[in-house]
N, C-alpha and C. Protein backbone atom coordinates (compact mmCIF):
# COMPACT_ATOMS: atom_id res chain seq x y z
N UNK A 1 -76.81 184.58 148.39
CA UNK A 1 -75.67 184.97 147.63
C UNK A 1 -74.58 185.43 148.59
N UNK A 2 -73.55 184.42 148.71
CA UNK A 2 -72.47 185.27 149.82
C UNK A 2 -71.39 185.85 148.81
N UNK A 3 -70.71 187.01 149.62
CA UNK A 3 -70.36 188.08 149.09
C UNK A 3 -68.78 188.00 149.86
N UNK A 4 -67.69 188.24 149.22
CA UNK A 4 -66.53 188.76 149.79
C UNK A 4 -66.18 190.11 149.65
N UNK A 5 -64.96 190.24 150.25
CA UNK A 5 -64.20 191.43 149.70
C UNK A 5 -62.76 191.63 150.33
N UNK A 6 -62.14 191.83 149.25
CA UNK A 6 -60.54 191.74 149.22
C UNK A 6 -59.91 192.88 148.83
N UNK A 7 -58.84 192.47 148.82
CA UNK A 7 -57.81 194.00 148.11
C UNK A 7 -57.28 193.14 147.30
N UNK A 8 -56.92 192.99 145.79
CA UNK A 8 -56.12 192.77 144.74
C UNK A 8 -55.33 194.01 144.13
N UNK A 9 -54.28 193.20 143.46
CA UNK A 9 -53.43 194.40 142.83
C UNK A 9 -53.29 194.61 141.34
N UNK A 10 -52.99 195.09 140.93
CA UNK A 10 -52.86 195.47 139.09
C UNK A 10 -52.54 194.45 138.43
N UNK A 11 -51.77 193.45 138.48
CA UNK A 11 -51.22 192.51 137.85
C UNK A 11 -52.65 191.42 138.70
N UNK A 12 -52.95 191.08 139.32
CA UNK A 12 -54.30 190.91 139.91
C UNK A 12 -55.56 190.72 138.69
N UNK A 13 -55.54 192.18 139.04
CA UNK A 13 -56.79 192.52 138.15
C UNK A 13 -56.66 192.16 136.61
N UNK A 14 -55.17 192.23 136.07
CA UNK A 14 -55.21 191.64 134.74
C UNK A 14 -55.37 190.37 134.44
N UNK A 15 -55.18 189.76 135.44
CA UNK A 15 -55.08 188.60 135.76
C UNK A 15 -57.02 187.78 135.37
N UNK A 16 -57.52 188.64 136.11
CA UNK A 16 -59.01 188.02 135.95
C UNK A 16 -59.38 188.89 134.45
N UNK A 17 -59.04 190.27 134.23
CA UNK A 17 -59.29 190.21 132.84
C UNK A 17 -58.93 189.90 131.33
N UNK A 18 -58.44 188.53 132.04
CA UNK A 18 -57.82 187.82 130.34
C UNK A 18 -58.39 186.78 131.18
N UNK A 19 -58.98 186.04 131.92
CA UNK A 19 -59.75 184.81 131.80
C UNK A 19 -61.10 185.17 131.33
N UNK A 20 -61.63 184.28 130.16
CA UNK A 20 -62.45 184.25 129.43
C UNK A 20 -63.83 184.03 130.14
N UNK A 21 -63.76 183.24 131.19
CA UNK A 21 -65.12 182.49 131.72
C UNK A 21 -65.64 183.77 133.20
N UNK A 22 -64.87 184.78 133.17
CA UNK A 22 -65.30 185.85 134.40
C UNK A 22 -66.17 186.53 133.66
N UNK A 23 -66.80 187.16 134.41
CA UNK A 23 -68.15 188.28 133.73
C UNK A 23 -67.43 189.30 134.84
N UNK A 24 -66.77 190.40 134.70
CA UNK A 24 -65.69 191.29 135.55
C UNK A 24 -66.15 192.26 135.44
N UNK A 25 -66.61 193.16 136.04
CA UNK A 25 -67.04 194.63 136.05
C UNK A 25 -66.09 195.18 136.96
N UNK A 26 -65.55 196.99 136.40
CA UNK A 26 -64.46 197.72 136.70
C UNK A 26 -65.37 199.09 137.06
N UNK A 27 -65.49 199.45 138.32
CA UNK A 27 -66.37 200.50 138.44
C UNK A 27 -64.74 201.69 138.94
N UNK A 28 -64.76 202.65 137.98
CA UNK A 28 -63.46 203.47 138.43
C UNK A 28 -64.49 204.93 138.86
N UNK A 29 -64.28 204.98 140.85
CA UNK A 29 -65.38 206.01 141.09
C UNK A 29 -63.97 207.45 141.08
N UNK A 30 -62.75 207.47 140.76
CA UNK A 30 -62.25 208.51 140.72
C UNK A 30 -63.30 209.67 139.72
N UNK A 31 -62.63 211.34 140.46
CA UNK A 31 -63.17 212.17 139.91
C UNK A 31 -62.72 212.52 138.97
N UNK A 32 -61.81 214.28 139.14
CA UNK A 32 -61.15 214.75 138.19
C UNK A 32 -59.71 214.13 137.73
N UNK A 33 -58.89 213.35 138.62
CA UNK A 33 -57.95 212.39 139.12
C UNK A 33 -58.03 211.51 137.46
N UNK A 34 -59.24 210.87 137.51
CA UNK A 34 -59.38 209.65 136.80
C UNK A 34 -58.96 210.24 135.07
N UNK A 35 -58.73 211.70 134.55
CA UNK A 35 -58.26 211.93 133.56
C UNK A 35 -56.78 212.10 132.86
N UNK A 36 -55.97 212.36 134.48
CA UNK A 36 -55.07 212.56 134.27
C UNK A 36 -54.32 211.36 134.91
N UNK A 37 -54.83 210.67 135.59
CA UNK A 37 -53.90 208.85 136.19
C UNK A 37 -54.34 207.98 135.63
N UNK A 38 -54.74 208.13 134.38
CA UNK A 38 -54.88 207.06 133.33
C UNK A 38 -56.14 206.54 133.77
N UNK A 39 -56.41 206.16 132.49
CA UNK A 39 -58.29 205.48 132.06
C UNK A 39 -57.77 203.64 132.29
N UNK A 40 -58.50 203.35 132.82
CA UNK A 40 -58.77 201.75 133.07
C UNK A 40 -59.60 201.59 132.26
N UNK A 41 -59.07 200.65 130.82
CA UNK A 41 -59.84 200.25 129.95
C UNK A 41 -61.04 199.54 130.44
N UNK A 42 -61.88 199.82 129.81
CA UNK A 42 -63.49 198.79 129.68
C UNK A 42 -63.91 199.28 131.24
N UNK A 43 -63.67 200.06 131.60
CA UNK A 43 -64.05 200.37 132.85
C UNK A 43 -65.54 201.02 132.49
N UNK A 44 -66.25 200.99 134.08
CA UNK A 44 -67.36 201.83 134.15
C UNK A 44 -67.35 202.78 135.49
N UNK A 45 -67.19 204.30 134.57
CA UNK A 45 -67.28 205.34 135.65
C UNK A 45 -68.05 205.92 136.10
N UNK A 46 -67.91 206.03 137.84
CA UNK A 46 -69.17 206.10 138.63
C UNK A 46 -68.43 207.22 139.41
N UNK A 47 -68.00 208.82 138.99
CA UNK A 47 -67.60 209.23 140.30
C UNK A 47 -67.86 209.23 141.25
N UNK A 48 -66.79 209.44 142.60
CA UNK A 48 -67.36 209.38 143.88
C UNK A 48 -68.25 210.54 144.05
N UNK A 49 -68.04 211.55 143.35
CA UNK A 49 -68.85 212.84 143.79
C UNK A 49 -70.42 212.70 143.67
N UNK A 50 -71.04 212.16 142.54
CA UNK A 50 -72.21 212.00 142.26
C UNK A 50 -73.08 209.87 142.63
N UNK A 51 -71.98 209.75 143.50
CA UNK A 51 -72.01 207.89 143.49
C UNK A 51 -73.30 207.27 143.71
N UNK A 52 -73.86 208.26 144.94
CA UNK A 52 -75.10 207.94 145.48
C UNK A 52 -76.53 207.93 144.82
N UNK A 53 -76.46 208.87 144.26
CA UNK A 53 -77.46 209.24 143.49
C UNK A 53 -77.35 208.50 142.07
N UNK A 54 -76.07 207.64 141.47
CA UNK A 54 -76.37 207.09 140.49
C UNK A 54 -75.96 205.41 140.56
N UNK A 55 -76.51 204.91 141.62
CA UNK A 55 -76.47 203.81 142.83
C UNK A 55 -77.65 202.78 141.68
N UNK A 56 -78.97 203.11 141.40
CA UNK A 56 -79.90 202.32 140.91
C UNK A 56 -79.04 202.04 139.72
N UNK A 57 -78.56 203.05 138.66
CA UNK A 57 -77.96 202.75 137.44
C UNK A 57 -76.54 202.03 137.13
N UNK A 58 -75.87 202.24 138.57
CA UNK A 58 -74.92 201.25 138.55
C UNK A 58 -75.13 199.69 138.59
N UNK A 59 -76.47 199.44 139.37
CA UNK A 59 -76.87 198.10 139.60
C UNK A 59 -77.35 197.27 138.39
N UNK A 60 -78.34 198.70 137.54
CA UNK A 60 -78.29 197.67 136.18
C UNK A 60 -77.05 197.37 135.74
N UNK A 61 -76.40 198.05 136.07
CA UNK A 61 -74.91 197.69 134.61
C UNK A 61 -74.12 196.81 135.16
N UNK A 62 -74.28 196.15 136.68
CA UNK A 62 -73.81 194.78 137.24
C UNK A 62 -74.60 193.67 136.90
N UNK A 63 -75.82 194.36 136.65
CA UNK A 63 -76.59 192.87 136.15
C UNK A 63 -75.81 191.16 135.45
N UNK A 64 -76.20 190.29 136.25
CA UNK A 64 -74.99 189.42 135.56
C UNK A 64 -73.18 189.23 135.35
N UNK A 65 -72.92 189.93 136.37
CA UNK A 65 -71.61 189.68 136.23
C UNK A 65 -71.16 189.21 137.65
N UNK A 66 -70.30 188.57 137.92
CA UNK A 66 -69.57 187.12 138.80
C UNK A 66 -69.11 188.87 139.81
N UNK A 67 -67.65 189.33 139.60
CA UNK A 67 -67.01 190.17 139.99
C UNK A 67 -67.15 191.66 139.64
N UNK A 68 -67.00 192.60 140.85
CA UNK A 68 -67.07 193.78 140.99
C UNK A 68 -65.74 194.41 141.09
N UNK A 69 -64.81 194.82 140.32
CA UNK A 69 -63.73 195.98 141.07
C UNK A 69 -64.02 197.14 141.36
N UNK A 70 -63.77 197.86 142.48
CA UNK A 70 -64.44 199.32 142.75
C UNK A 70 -62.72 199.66 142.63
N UNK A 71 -62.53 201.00 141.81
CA UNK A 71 -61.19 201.44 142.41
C UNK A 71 -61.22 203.01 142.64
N UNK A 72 -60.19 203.15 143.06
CA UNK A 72 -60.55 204.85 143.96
C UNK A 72 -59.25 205.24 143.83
N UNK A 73 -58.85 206.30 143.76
CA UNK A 73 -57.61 207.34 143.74
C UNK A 73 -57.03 206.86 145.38
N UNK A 74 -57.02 206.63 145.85
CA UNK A 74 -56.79 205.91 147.54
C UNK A 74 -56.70 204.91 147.12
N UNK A 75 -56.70 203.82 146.08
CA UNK A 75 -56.70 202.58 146.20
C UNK A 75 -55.40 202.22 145.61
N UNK A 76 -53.67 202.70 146.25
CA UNK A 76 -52.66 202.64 145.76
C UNK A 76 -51.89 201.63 145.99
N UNK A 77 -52.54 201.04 147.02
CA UNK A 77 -51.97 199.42 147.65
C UNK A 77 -52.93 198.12 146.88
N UNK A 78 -53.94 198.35 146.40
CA UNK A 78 -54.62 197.59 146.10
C UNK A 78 -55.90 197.88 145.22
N UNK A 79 -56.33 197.12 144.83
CA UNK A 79 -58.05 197.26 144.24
C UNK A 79 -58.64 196.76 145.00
N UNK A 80 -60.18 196.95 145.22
CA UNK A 80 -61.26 196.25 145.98
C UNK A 80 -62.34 196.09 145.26
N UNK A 81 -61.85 194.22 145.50
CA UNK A 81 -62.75 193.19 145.15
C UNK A 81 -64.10 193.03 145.71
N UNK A 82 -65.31 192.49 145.56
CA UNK A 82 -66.33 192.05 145.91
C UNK A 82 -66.35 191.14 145.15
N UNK A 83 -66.91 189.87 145.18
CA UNK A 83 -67.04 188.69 144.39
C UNK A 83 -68.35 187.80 145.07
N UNK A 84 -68.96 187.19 144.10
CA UNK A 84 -70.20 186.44 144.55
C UNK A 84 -69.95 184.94 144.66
């Protein structure tokens, strides 16, 4: 399975979530940040504070899906992609 990884941007990311045929997972690891700079719909939150330790349970919830976005309160230039 080869693996990339990129930086995409907001208009980007909407971009793959209105094509129908992606299986897109949105992992938003912001902390306290992530309540007040707006919720990324359909997202799945993984704060950074507790990330490690909930590492196995994130993997089920990728099960089956093409693309990964990780985004982070630092991620103001871009999102980061992983893709299979």
């Amino acid at each position: 399975m080869a693996s990339r990884f990129s930086y995409i941007t907001a208009s980007q990311l909407i971009s793959l979530q209105q094509r129908r045929n992606t299986k897109l997972a949105i992992v938003d690891v912001r902390d306290d940040e992530r309540s007040y700079d707006a919720h990324i719909a359909g997202s799945l939150h993984y704060a950074s504070g507790g990330f490690y330790e909930r590492i196995p349970d994130l993997v089920r919830s990728l099960q089956g899906k093409d693309s990964v976005v990780f985004h982070c309160a630092l991620s103001q230039v871009g999102i980061t992609i992983t893709a299979s």
